[in-house]
C-alpha atoms as a PDB file:
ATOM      1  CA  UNK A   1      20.073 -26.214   6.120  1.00  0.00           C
ATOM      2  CA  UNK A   2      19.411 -27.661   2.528  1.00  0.00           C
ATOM      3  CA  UNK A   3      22.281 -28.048   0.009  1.00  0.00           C
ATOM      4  CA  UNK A   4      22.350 -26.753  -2.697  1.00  0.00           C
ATOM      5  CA  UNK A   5      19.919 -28.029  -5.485  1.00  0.00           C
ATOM      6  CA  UNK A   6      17.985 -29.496  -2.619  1.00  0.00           C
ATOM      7  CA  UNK A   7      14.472 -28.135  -2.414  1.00  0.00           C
ATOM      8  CA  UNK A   8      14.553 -25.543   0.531  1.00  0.00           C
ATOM      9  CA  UNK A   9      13.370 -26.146   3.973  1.00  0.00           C
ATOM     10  CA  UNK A  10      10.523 -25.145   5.097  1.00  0.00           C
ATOM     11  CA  UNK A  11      10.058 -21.838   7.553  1.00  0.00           C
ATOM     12  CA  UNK A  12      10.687 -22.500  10.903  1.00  0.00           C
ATOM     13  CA  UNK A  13       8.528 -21.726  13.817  1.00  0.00           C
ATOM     14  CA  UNK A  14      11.216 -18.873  14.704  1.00  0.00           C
ATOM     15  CA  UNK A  15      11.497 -17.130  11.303  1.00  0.00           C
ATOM     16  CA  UNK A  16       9.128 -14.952   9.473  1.00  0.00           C
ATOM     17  CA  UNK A  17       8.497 -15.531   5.780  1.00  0.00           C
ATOM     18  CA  UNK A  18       9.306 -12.070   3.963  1.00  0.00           C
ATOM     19  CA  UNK A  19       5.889  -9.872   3.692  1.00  0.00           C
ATOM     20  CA  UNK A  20       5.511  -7.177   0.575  1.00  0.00           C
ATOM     21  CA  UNK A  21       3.288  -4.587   1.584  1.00  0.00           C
ATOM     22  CA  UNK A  22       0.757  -3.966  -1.396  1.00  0.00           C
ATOM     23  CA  UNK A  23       1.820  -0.686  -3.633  1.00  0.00           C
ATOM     24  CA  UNK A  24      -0.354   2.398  -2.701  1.00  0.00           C
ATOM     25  CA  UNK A  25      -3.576   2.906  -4.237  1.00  0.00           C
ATOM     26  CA  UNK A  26      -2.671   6.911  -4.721  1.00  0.00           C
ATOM     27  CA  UNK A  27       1.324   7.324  -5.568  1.00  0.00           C
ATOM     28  CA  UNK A  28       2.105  11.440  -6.225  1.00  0.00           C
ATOM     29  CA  UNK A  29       5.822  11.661  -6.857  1.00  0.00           C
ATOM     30  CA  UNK A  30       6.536  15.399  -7.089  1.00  0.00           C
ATOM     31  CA  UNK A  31       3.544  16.649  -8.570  1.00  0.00           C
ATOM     32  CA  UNK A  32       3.039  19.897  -9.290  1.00  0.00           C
ATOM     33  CA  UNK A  33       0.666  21.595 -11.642  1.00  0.00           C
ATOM     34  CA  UNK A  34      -0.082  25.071 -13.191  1.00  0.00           C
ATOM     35  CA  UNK A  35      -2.168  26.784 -15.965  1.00  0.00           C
ATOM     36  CA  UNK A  36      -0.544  28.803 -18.257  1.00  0.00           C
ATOM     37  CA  UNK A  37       1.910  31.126 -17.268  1.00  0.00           C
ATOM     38  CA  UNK A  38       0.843  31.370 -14.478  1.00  0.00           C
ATOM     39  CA  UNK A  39       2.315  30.415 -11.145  1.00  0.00           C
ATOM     40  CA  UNK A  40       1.581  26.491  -9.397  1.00  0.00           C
ATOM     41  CA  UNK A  41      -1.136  25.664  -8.429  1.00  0.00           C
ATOM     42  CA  UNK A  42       0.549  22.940  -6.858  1.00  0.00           C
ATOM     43  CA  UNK A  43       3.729  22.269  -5.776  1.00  0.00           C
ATOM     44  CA  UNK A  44       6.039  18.996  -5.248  1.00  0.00           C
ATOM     45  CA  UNK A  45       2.851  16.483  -3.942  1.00  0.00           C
ATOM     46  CA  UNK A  46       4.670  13.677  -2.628  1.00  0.00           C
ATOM     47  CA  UNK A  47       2.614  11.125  -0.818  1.00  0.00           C
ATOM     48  CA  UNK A  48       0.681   7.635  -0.602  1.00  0.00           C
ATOM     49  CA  UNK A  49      -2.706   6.627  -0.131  1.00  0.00           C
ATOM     50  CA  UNK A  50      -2.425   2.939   1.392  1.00  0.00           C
ATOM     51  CA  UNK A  51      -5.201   0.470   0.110  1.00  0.00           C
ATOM     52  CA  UNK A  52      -8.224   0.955   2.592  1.00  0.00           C
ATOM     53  CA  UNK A  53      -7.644   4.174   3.765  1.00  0.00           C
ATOM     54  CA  UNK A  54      -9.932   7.179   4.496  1.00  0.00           C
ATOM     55  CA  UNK A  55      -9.060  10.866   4.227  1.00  0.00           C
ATOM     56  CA  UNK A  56     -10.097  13.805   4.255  1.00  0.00           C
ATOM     57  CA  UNK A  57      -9.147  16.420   2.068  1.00  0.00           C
ATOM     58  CA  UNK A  58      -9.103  20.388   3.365  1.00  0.00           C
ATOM     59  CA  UNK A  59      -8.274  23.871   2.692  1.00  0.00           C
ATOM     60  CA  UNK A  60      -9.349  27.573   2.009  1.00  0.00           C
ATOM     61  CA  UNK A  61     -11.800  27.893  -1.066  1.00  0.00           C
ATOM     62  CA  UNK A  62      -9.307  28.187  -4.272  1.00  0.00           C
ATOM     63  CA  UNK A  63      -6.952  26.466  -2.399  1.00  0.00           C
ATOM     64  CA  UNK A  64      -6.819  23.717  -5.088  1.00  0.00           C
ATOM     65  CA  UNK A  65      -8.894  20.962  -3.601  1.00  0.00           C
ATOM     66  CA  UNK A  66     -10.728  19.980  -6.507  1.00  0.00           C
ATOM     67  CA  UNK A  67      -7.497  20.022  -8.703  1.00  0.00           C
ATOM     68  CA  UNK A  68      -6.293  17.513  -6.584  1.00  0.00           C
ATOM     69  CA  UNK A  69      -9.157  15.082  -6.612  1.00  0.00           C
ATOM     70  CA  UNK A  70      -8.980  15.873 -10.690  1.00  0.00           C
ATOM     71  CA  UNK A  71      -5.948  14.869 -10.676  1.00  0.00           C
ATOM     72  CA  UNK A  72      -6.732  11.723  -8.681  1.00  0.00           C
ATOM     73  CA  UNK A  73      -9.450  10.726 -11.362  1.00  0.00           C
ATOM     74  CA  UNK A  74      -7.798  11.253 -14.500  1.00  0.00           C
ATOM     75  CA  UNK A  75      -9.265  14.559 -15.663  1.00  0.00           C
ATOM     76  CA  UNK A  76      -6.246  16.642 -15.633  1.00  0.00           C
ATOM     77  CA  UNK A  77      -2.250  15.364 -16.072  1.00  0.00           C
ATOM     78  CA  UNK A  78       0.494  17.651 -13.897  1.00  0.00           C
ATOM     79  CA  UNK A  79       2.683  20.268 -15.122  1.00  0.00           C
ATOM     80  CA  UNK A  80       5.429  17.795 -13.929  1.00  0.00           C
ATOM     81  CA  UNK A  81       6.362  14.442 -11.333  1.00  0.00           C
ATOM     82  CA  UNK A  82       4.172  11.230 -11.527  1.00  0.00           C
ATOM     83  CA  UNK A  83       0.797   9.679 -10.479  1.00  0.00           C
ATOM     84  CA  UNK A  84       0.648   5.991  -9.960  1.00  0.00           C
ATOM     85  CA  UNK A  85      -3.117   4.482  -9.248  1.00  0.00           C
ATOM     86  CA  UNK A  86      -4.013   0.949  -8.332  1.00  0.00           C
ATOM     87  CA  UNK A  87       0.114   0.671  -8.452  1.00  0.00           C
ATOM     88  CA  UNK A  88       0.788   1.702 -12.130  1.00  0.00           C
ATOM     89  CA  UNK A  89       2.225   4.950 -13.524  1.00  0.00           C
ATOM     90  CA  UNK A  90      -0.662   6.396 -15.210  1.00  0.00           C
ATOM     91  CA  UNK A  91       1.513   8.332 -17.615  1.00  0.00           C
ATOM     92  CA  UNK A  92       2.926   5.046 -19.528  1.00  0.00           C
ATOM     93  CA  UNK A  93      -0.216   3.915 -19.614  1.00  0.00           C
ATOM     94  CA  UNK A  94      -2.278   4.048 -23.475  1.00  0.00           C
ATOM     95  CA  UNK A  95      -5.645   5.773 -23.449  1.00  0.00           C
ATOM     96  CA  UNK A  96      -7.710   1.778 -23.193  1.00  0.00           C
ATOM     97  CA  UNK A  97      -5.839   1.055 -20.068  1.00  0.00           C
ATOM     98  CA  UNK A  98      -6.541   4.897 -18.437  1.00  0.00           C
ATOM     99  CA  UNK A  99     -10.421   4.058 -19.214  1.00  0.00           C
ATOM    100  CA  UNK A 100      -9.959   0.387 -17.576  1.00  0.00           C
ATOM    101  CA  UNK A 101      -8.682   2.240 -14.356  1.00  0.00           C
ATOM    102  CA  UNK A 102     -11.496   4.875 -14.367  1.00  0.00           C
ATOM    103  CA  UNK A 103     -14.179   2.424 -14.190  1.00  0.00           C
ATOM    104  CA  UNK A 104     -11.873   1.578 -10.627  1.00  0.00           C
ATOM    105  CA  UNK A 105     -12.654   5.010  -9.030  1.00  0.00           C
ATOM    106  CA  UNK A 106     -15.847   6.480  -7.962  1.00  0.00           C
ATOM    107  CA  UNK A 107     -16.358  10.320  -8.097  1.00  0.00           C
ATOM    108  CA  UNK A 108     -18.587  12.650  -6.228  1.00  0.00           C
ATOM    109  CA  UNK A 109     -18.781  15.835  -8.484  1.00  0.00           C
ATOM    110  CA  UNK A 110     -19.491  19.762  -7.289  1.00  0.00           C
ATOM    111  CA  UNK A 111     -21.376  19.940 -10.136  1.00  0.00           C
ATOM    112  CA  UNK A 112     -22.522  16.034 -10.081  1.00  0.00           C
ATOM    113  CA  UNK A 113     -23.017  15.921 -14.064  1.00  0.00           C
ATOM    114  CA  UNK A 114     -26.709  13.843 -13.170  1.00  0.00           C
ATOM    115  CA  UNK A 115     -28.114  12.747 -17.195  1.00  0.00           C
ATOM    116  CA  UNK A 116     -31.022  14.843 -17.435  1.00  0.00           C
ATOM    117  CA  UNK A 117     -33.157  12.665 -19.482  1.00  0.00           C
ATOM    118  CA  UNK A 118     -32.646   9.927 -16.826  1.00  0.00           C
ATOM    119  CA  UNK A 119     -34.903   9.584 -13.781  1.00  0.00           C
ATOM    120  CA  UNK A 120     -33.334   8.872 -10.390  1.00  0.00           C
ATOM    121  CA  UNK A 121     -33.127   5.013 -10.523  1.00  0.00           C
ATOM    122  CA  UNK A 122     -31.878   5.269 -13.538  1.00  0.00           C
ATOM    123  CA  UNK A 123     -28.777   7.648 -12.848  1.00  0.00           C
ATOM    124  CA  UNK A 124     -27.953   5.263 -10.009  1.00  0.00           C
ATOM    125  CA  UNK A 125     -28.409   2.359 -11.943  1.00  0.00           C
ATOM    126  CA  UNK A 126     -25.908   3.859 -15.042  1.00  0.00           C
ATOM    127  CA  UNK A 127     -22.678   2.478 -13.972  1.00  0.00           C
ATOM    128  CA  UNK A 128     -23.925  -1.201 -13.253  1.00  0.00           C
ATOM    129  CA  UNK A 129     -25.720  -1.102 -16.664  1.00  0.00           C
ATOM    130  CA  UNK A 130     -22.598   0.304 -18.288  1.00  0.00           C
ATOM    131  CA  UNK A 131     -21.075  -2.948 -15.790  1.00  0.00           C
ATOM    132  CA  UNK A 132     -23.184  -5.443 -17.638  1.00  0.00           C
ATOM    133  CA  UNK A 133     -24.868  -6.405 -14.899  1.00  0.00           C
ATOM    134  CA  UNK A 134     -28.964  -7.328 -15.420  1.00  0.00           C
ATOM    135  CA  UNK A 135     -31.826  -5.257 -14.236  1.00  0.00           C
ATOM    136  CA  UNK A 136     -32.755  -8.226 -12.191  1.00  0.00           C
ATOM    137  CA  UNK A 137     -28.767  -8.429 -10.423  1.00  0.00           C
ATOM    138  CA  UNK A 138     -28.993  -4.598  -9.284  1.00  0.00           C
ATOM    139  CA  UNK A 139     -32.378  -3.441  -8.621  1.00  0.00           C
ATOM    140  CA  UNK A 140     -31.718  -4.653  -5.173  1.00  0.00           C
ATOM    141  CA  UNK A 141     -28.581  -2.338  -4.939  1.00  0.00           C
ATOM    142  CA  UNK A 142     -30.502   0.261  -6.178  1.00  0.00           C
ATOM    143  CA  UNK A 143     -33.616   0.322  -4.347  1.00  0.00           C
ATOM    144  CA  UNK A 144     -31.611   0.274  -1.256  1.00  0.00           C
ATOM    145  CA  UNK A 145     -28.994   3.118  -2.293  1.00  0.00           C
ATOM    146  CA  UNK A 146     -32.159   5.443  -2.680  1.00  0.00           C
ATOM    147  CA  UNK A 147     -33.654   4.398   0.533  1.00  0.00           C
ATOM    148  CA  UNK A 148     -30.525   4.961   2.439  1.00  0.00           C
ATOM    149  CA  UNK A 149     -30.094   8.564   1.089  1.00  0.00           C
ATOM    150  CA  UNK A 150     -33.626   9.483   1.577  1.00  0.00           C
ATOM    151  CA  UNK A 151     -34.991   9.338  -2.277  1.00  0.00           C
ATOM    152  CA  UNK A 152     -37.556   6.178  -2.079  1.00  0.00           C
ATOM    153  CA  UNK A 153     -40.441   9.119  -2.925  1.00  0.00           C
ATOM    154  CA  UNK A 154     -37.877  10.088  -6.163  1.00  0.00           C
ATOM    155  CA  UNK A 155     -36.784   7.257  -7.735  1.00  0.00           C
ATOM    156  CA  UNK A 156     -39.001   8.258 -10.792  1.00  0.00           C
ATOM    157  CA  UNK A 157     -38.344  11.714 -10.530  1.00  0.00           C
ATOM    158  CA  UNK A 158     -36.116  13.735 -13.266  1.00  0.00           C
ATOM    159  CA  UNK A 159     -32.861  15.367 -12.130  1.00  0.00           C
ATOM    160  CA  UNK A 160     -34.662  18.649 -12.515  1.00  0.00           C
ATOM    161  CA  UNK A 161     -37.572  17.564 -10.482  1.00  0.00           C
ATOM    162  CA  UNK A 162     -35.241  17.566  -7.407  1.00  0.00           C
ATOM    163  CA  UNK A 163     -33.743  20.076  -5.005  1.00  0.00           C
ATOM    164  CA  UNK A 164     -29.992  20.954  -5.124  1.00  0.00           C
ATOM    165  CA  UNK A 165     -29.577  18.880  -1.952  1.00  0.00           C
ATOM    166  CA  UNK A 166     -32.013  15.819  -3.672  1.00  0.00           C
ATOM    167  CA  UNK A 167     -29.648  16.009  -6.841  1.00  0.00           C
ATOM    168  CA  UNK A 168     -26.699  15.430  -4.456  1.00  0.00           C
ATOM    169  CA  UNK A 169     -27.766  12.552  -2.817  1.00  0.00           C
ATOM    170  CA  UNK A 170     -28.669  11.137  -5.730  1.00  0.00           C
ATOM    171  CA  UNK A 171     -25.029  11.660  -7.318  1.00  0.00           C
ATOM    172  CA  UNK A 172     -23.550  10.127  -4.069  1.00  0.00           C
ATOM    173  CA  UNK A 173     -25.551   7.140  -4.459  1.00  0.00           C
ATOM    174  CA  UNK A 174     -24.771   6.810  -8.093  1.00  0.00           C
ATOM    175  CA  UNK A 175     -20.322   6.504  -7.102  1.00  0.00           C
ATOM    176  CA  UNK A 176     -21.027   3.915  -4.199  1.00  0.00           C
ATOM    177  CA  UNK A 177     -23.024   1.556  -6.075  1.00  0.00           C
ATOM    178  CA  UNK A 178     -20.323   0.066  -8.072  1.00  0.00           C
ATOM    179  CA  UNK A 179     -18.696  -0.539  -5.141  1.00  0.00           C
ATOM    180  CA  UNK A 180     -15.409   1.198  -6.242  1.00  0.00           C
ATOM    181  CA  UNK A 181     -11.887   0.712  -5.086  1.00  0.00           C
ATOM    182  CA  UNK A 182     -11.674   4.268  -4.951  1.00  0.00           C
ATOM    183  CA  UNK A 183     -14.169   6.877  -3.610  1.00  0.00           C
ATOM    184  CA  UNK A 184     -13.274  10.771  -4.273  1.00  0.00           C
ATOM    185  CA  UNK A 185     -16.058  13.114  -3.076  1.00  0.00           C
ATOM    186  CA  UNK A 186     -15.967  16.886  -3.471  1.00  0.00           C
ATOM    187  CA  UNK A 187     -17.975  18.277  -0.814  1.00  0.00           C
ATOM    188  CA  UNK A 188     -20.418  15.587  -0.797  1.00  0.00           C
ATOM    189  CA  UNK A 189     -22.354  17.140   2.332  1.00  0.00           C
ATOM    190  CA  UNK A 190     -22.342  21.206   1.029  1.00  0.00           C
ATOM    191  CA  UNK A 191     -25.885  21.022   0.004  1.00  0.00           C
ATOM    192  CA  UNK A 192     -27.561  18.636   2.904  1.00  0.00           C
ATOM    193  CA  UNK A 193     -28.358  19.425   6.780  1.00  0.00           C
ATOM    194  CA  UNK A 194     -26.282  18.450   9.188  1.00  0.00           C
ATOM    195  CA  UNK A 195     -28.081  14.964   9.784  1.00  0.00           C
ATOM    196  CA  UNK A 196     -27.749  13.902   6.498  1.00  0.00           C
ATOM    197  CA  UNK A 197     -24.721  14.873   6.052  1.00  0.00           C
ATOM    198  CA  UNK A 198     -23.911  12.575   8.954  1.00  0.00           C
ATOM    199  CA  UNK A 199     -25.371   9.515   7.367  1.00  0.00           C
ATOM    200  CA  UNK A 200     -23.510  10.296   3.891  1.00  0.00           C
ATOM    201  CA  UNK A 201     -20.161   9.734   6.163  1.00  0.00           C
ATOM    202  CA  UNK A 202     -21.920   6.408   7.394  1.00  0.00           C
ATOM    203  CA  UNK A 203     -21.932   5.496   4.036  1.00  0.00           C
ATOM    204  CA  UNK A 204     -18.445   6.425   2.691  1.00  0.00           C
ATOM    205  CA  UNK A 205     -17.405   4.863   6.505  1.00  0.00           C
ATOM    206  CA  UNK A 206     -18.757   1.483   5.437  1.00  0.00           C
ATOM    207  CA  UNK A 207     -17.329   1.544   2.229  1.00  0.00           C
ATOM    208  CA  UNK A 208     -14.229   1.780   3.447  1.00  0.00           C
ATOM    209  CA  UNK A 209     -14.705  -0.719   5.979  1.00  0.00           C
ATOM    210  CA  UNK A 210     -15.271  -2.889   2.938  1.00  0.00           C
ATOM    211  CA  UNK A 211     -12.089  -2.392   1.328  1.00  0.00           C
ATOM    212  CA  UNK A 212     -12.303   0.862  -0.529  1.00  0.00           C
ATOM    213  CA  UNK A 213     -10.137   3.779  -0.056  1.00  0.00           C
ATOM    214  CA  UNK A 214     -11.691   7.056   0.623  1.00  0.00           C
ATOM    215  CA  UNK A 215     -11.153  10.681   0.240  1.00  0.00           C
ATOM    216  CA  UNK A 216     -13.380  13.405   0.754  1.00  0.00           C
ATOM    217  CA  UNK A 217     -13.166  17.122   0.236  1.00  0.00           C
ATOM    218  CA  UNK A 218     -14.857  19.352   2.992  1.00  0.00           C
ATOM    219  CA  UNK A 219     -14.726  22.797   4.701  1.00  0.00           C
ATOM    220  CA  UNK A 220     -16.616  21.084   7.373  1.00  0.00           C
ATOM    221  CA  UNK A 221     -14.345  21.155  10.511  1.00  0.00           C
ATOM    222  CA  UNK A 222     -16.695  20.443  12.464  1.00  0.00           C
ATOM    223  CA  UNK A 223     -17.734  17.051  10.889  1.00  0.00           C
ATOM    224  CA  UNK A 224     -13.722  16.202  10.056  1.00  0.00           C
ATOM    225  CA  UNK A 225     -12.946  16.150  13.687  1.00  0.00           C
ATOM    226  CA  UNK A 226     -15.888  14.494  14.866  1.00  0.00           C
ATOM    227  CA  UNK A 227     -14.441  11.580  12.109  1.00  0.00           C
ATOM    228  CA  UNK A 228     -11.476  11.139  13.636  1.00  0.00           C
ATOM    229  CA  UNK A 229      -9.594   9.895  10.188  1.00  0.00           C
ATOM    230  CA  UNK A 230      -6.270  11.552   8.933  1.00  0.00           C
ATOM    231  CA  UNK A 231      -6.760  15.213   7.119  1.00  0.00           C
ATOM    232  CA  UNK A 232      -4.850  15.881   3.856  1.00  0.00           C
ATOM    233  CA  UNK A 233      -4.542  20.033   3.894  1.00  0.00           C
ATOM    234  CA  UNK A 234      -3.472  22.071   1.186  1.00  0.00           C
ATOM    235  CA  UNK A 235      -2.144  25.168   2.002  1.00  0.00           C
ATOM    236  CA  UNK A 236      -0.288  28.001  -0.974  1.00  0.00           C
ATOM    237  CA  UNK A 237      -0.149  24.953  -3.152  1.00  0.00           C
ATOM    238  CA  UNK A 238       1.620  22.803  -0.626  1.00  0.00           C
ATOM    239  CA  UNK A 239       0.216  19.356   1.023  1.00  0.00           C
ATOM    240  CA  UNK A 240       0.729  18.532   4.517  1.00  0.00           C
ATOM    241  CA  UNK A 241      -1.122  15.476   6.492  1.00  0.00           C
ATOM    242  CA  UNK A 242      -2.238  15.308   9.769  1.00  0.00           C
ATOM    243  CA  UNK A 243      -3.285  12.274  11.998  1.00  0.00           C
ATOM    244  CA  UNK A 244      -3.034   8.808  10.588  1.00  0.00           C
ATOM    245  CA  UNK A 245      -0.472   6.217  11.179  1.00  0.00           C
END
């Protein structure tokens, strides 16, 4: 043993230095949320999403997926408890910061909010312009984005040009070329065949092998057990998790 003032000795070969685990990624601390008068919509959330997990995220229709993932990304604050992202408590946080953390998340829309006056490269190419990154730096990314989600014969092509299932692929490809920390997707495989939709998973699969942590909203059982990851289900406005560690 060192005395005191000395400098300490150094771990040995029998003792384990102390390890911090890394704070979650996703922190709800009794969440709930309502509109109005009216009764929750959700009721006392209360879990964590570690760094470099993958989810999915099911329940009836109206059962208040999509509130959740808005939730997740910002759009909407709860009734009551507290969301923590990337290990900070968003509601302390001033309106600069919230932005900061945004540009953290990648989102997969129902109604994918594609800029009409841009053509398909272009959509995908948004966020790594908005990035500051040079046409020369992500063209690459890009090219290969399109190509993997079957829109090489689109890239010039307008948003309204495209098929409902074309315009989601294309809104996929746009929140995975960033890279982001964290992916939330709201039924990113509703408007493709089933083959497709089993690439998309490749996709949000190697993300997360990558580092990013993933969940997706689907009413596709089918394709959620075939995954074999850990299902978030919301049920009358309460959250329950199945699988996982």
């Amino acid at each position: 043993m060192s005395r005191t003032g000395d400098i300490p000795d150094p771990i040995s070969d029998n003792e384990t230095a102390p390890f911090e685990a890394p704070p979650p990624i996703v922190r709800f601390s009794g969440v709930g949320l309502r509109y109005g008068r009216s009764s929750e919509t959700l009721s006392d959330l209360n879990f964590d999403l570690a760094p470099g997990s993958f989810h999915f995220l099911a329940g009836p229709s109206g059962a208040g997926k999509t509130t959740l993932l808005r939730l997740m990304q910002l759009d909407l604050k709860p009734t009551r408890g507290l969301i923590g992202l990337f290990g900070e408590d968003v509601a302390r946080m001033p309106r600069s910061q919230l932005q900061h953390l945004r540009r953290r998340i990648g989102v997969v829309l129902h109604d994918r909010r594609l800029l009409a006056h841009l053509d398909a490269f272009e959509n995908v190419a948004l966020p790594l312009r908005l990035a500051g990154r040079k046409p020369a730096d992500y063209t690459p990314d890009v090219e290969e984005l399109l190509a993997w989600v079957g829109l090489t014969h689109r890239t010039r092509s307008l948003p309204e040009a495209m098929s409902s299932g074309e315009q989601q692929r294309l809104a996929i490809a746009r929140a995975v070329v960033g890279r982001p920390e964290l992916l939330l997707a709201d039924e990113p495989t509703g408007d493709v065949d089933q083959e497709m939709a089993v690439r998309i998973l490749r996709l949000f699969v190697e993300l997360n092998r990558l580092g990013a942590t993933v969940v997706v909203a689907s009413h596709d059982e089918d394709l959620i057990a075939g995954s074999g990851k850990p299902v978030m289900r919301i049920h009358d406005g309460q959250l329950t998790i199945e699988g996982g560690p």
